[in-house]
PDB file of N, CA and C in Angstrom:
ATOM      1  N   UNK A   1     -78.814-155.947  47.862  1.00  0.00           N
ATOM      2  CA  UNK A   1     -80.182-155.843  47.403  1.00  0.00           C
ATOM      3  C   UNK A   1     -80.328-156.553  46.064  1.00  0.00           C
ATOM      4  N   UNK A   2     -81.625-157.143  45.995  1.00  0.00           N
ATOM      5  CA  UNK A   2     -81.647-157.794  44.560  1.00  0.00           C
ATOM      6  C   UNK A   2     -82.004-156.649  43.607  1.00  0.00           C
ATOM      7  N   UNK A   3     -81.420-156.856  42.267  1.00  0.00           N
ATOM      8  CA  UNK A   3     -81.909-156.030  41.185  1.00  0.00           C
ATOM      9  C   UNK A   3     -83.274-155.896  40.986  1.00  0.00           C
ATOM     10  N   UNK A   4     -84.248-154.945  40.927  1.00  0.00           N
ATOM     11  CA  UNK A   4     -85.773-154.758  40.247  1.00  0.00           C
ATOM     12  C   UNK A   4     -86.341-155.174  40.648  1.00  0.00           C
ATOM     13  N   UNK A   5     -86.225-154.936  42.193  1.00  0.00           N
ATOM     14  CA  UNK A   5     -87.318-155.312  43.009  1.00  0.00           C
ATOM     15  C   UNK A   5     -87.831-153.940  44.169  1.00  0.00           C
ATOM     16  N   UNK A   6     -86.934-152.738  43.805  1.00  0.00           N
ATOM     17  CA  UNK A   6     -87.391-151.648  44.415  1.00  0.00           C
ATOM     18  C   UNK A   6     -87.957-151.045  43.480  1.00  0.00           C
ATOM     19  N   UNK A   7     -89.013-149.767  43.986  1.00  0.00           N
ATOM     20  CA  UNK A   7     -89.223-148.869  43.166  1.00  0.00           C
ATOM     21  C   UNK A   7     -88.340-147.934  42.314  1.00  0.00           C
ATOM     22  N   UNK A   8     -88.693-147.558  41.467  1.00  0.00           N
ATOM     23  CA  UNK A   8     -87.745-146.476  40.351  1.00  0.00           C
ATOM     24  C   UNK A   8     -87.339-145.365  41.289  1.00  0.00           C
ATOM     25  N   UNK A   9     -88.429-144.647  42.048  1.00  0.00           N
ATOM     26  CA  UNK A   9     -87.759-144.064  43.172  1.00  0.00           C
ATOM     27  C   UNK A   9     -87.254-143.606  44.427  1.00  0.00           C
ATOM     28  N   UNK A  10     -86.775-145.132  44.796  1.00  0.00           N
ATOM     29  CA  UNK A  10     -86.006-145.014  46.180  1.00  0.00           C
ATOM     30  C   UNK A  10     -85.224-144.433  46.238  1.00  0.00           C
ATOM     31  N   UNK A  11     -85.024-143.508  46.944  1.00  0.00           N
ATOM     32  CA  UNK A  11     -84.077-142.699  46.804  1.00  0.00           C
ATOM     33  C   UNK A  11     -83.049-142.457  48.131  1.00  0.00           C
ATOM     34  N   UNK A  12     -82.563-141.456  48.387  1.00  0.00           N
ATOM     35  CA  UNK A  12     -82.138-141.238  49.914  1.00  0.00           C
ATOM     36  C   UNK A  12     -82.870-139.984  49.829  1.00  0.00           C
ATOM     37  N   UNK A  13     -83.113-139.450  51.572  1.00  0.00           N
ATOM     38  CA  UNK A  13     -84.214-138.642  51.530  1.00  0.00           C
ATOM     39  C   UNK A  13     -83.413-137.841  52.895  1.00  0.00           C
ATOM     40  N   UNK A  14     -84.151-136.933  53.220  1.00  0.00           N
ATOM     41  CA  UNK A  14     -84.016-136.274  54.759  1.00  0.00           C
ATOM     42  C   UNK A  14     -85.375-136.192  55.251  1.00  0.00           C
ATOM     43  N   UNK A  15     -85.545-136.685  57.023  1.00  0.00           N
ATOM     44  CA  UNK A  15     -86.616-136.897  57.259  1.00  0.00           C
ATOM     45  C   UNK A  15     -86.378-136.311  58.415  1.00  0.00           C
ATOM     46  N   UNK A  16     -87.699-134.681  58.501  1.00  0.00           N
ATOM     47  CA  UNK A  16     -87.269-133.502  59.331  1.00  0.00           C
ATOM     48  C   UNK A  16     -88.491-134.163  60.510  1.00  0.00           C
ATOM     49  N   UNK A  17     -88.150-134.124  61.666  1.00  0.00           N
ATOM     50  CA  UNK A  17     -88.904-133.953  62.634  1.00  0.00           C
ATOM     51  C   UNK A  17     -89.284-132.606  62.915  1.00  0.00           C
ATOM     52  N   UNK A  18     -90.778-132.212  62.692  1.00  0.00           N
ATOM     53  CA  UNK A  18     -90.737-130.962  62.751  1.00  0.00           C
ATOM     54  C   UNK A  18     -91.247-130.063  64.446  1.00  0.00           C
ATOM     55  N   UNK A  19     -91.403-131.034  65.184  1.00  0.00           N
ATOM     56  CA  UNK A  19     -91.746-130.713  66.630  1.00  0.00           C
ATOM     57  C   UNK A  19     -90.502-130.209  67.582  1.00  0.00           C
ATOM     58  N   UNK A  20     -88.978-130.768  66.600  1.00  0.00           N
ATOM     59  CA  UNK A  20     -88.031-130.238  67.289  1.00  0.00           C
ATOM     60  C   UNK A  20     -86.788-129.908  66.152  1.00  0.00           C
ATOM     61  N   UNK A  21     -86.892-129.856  64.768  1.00  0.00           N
ATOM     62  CA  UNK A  21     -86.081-129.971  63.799  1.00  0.00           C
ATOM     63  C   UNK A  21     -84.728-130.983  63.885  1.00  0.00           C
ATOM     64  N   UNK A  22     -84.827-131.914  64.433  1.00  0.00           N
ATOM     65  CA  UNK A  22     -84.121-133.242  64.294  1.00  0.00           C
ATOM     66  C   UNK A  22     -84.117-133.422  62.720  1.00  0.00           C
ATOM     67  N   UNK A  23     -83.081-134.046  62.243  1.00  0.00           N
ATOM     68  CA  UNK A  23     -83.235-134.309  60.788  1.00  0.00           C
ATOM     69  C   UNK A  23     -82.515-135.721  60.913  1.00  0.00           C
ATOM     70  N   UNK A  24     -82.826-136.778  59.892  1.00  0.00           N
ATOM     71  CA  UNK A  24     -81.735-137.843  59.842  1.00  0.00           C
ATOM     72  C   UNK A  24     -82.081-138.245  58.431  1.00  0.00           C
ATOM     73  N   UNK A  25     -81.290-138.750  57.791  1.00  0.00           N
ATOM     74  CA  UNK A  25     -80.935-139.643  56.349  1.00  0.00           C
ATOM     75  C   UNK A  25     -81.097-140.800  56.152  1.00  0.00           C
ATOM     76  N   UNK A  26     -82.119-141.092  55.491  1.00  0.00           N
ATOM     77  CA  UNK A  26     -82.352-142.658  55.011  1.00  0.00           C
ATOM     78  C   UNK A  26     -82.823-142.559  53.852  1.00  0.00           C
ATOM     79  N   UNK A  27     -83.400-143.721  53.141  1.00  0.00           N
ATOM     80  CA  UNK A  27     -83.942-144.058  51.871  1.00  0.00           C
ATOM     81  C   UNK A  27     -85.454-144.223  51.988  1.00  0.00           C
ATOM     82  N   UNK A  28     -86.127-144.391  51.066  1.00  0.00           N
ATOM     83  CA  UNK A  28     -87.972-144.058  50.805  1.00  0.00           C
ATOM     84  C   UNK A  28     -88.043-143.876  49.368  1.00  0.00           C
ATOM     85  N   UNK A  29     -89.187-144.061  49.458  1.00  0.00           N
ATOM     86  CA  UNK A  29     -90.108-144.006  48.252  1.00  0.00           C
ATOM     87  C   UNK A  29     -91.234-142.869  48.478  1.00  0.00           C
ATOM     88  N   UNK A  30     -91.102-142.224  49.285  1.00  0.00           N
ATOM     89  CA  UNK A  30     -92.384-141.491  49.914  1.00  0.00           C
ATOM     90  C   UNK A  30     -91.826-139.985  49.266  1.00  0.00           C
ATOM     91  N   UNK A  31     -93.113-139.676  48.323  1.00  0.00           N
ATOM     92  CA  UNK A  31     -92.966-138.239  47.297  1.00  0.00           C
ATOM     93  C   UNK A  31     -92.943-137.133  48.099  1.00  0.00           C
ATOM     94  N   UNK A  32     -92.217-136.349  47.386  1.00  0.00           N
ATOM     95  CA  UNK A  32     -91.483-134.656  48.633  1.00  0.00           C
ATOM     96  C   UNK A  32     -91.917-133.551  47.509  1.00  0.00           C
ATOM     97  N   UNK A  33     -91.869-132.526  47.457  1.00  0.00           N
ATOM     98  CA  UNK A  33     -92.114-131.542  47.133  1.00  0.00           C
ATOM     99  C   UNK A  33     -90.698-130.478  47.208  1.00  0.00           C
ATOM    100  N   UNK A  34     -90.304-131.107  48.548  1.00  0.00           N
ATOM    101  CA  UNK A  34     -89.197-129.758  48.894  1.00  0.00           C
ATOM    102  C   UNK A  34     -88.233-130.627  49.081  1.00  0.00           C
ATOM    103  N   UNK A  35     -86.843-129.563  48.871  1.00  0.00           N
ATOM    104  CA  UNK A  35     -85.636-130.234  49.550  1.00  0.00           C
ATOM    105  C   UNK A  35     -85.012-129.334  49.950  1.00  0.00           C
ATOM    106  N   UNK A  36     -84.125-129.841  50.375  1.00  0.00           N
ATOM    107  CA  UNK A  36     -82.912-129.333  51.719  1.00  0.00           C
ATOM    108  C   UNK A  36     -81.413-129.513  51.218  1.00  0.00           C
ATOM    109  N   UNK A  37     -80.758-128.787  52.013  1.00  0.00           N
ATOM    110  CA  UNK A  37     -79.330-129.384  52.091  1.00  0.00           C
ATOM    111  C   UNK A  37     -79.161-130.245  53.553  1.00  0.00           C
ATOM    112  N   UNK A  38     -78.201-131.363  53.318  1.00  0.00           N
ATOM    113  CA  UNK A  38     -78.026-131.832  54.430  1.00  0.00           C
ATOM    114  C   UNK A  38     -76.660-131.958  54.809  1.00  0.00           C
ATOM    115  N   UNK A  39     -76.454-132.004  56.248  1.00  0.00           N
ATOM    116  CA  UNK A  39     -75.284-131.625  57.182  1.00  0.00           C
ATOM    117  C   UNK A  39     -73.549-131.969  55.918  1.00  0.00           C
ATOM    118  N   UNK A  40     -74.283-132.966  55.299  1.00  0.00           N
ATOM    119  CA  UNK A  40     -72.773-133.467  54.195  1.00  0.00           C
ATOM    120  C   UNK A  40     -72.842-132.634  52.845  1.00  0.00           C
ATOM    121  N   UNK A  41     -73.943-131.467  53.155  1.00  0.00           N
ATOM    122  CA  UNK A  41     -73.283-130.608  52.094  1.00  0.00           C
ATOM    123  C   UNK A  41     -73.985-130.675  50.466  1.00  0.00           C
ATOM    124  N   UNK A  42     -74.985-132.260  50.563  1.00  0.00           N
ATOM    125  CA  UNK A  42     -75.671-132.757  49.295  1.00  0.00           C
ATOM    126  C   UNK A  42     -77.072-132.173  49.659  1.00  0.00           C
ATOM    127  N   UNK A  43     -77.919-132.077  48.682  1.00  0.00           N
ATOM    128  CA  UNK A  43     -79.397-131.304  48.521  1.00  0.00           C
ATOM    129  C   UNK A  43     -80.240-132.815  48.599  1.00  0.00           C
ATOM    130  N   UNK A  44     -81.084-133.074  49.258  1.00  0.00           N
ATOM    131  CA  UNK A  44     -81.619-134.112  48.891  1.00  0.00           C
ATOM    132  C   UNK A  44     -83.632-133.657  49.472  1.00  0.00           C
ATOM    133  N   UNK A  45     -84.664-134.680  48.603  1.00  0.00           N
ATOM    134  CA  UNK A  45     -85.746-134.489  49.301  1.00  0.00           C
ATOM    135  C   UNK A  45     -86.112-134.463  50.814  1.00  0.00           C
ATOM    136  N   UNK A  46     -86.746-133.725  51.657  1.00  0.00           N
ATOM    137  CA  UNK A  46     -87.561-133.438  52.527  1.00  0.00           C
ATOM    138  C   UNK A  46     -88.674-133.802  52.986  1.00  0.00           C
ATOM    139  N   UNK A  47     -89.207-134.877  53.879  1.00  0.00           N
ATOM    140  CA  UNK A  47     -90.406-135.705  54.421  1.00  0.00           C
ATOM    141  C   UNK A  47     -90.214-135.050  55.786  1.00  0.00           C
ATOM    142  N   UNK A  48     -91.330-134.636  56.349  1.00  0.00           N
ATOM    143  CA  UNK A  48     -91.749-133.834  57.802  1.00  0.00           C
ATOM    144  C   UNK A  48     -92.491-135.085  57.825  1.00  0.00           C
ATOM    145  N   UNK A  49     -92.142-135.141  59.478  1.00  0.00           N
ATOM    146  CA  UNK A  49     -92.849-136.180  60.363  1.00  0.00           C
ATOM    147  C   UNK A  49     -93.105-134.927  61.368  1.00  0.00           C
ATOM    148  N   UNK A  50     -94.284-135.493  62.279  1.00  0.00           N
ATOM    149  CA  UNK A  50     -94.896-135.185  63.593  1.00  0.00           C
ATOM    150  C   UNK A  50     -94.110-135.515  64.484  1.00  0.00           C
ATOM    151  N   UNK A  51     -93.484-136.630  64.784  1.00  0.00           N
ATOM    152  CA  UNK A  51     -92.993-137.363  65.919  1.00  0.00           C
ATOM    153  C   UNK A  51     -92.187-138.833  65.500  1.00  0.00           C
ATOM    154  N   UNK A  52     -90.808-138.565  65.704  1.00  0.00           N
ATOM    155  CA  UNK A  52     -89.694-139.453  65.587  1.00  0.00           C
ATOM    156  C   UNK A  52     -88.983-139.717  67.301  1.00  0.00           C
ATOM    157  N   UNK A  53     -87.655-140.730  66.793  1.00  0.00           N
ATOM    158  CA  UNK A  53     -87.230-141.067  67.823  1.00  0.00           C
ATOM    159  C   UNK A  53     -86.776-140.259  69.006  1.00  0.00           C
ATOM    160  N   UNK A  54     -86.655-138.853  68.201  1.00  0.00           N
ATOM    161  CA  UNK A  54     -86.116-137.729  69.183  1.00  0.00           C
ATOM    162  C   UNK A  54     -87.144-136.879  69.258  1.00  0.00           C
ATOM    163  N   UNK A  55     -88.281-137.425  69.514  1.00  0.00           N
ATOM    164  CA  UNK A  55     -89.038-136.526  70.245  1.00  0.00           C
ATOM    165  C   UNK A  55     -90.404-137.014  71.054  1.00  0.00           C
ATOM    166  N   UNK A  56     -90.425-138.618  70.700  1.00  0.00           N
ATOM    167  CA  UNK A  56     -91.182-139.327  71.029  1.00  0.00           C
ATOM    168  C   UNK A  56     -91.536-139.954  72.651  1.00  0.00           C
ATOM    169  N   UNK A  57     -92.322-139.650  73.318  1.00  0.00           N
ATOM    170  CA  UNK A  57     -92.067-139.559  75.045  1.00  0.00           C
ATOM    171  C   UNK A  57     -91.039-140.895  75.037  1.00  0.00           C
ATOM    172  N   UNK A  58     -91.750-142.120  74.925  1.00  0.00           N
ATOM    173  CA  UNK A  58     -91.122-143.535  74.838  1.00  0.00           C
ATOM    174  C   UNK A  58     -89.539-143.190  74.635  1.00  0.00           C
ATOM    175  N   UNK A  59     -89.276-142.842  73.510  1.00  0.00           N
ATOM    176  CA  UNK A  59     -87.828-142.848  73.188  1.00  0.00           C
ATOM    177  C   UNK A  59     -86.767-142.204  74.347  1.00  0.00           C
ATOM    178  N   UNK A  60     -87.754-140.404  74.678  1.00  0.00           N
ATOM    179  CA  UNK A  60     -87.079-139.719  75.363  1.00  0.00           C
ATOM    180  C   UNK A  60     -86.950-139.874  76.897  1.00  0.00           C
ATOM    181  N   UNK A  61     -88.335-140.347  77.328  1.00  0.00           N
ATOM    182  CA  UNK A  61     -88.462-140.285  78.681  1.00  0.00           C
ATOM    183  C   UNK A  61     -89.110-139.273  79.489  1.00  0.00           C
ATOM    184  N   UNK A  62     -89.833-138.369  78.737  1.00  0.00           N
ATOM    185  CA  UNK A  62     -90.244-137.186  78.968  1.00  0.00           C
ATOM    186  C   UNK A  62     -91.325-137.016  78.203  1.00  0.00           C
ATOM    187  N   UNK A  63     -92.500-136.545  78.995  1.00  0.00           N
ATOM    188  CA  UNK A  63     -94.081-136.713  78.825  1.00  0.00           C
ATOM    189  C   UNK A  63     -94.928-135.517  78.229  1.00  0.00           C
ATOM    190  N   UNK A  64     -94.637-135.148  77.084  1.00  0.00           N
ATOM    191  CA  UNK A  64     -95.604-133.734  76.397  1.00  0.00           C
ATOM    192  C   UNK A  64     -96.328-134.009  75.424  1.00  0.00           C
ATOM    193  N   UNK A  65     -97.511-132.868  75.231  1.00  0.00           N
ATOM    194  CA  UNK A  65     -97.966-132.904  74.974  1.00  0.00           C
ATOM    195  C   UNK A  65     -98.266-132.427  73.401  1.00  0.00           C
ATOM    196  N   UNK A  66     -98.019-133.038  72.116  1.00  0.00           N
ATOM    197  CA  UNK A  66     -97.794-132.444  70.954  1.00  0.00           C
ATOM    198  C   UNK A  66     -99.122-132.458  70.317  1.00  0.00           C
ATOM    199  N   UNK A  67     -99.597-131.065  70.139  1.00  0.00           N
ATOM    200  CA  UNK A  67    -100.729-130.887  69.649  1.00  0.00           C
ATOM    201  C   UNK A  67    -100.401-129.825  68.299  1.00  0.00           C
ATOM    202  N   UNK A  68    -100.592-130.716  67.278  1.00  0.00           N
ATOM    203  CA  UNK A  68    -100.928-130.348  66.360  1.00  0.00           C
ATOM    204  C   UNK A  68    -102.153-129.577  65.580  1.00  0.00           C
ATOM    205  N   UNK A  69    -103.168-130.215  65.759  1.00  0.00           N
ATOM    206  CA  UNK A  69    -104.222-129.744  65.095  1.00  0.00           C
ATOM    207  C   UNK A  69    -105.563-129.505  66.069  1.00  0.00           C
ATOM    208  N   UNK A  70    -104.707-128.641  67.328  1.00  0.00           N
ATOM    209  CA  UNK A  70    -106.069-128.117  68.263  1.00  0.00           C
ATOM    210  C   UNK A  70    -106.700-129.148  69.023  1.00  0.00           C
ATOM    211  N   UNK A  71    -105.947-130.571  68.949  1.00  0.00           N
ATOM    212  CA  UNK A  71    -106.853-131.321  69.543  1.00  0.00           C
ATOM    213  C   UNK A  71    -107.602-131.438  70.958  1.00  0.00           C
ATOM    214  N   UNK A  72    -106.398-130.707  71.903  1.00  0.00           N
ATOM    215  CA  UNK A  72    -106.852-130.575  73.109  1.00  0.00           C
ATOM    216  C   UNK A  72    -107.708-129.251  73.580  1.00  0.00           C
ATOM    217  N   UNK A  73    -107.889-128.206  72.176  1.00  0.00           N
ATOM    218  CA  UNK A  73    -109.123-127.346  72.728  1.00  0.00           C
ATOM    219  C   UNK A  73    -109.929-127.612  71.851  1.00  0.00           C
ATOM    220  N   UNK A  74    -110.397-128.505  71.158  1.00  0.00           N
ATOM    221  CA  UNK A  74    -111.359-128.836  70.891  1.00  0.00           C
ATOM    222  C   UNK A  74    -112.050-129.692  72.131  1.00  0.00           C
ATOM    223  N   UNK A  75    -111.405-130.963  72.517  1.00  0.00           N
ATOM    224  CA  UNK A  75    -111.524-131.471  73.492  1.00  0.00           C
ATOM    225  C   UNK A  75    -112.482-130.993  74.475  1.00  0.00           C
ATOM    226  N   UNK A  76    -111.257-130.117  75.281  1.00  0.00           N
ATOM    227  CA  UNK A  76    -112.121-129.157  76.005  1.00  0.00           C
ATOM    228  C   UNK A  76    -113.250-128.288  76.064  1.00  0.00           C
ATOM    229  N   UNK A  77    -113.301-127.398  74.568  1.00  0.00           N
ATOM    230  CA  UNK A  77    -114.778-126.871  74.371  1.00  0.00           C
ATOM    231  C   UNK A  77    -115.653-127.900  74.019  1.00  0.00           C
ATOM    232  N   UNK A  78    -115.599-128.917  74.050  1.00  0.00           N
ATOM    233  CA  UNK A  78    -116.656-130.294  73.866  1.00  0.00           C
ATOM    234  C   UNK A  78    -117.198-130.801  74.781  1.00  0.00           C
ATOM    235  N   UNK A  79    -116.343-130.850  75.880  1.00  0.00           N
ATOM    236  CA  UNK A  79    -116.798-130.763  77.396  1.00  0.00           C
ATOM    237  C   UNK A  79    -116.597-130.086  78.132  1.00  0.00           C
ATOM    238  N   UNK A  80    -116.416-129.159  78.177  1.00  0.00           N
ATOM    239  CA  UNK A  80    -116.202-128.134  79.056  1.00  0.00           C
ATOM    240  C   UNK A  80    -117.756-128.351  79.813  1.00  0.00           C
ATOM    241  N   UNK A  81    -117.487-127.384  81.165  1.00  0.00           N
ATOM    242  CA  UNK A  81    -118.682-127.677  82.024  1.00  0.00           C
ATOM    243  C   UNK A  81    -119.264-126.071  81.678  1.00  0.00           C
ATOM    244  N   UNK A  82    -120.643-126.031  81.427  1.00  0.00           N
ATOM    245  CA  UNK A  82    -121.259-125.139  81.043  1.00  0.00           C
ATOM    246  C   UNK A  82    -121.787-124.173  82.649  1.00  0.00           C
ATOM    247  N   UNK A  83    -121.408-123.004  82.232  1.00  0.00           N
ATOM    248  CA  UNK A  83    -122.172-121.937  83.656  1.00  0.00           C
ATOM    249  C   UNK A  83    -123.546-121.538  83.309  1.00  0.00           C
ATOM    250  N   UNK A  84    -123.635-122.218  85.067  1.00  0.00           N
ATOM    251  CA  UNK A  84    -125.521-122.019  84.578  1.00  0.00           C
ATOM    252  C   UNK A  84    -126.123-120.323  85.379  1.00  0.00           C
TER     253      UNK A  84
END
């Protein structure tokens, strides 16, 4: 890597998949709040994702449905068919 051309804090990070608690280790710049210990025993920051390689249909091969924020009953009470 060239000198002073990353941010001040790249760091190494843990990045939790939280749809299935997958965790893996890389570097970022992306600000955490929390941290963890990770499998080697070091404490490092904490970034939650929605959907990574291990849990992603594409990746896995297997077709669900991850609803986070109600989307599919909202959906539904939006169209739902009304009784007359």
């Amino acid at each position: 890597m060239k000198a002073g051309i990353h941010p001040e804090n790249y760091r190494t990070v843990i990045f939790r998949d939280i749809s299935n608690d997958e965790e893996f280790l890389t570097r970022s710049c992306a600000p955490s709040k929390e941290t963890a210990t990770f499998s080697d025993g070091n404490e490092y920051p904490v970034i939650k994702v929605e959907i990574s390689n291990s849990s992603h249909p594409f990746f896995t091969g297997k077709m669900k449905f991850v609803d986070t924020a109600g989307r599919i009953e909202k959906f539904q009470n939006k169209y739902a068919r009304k009784k007359k």
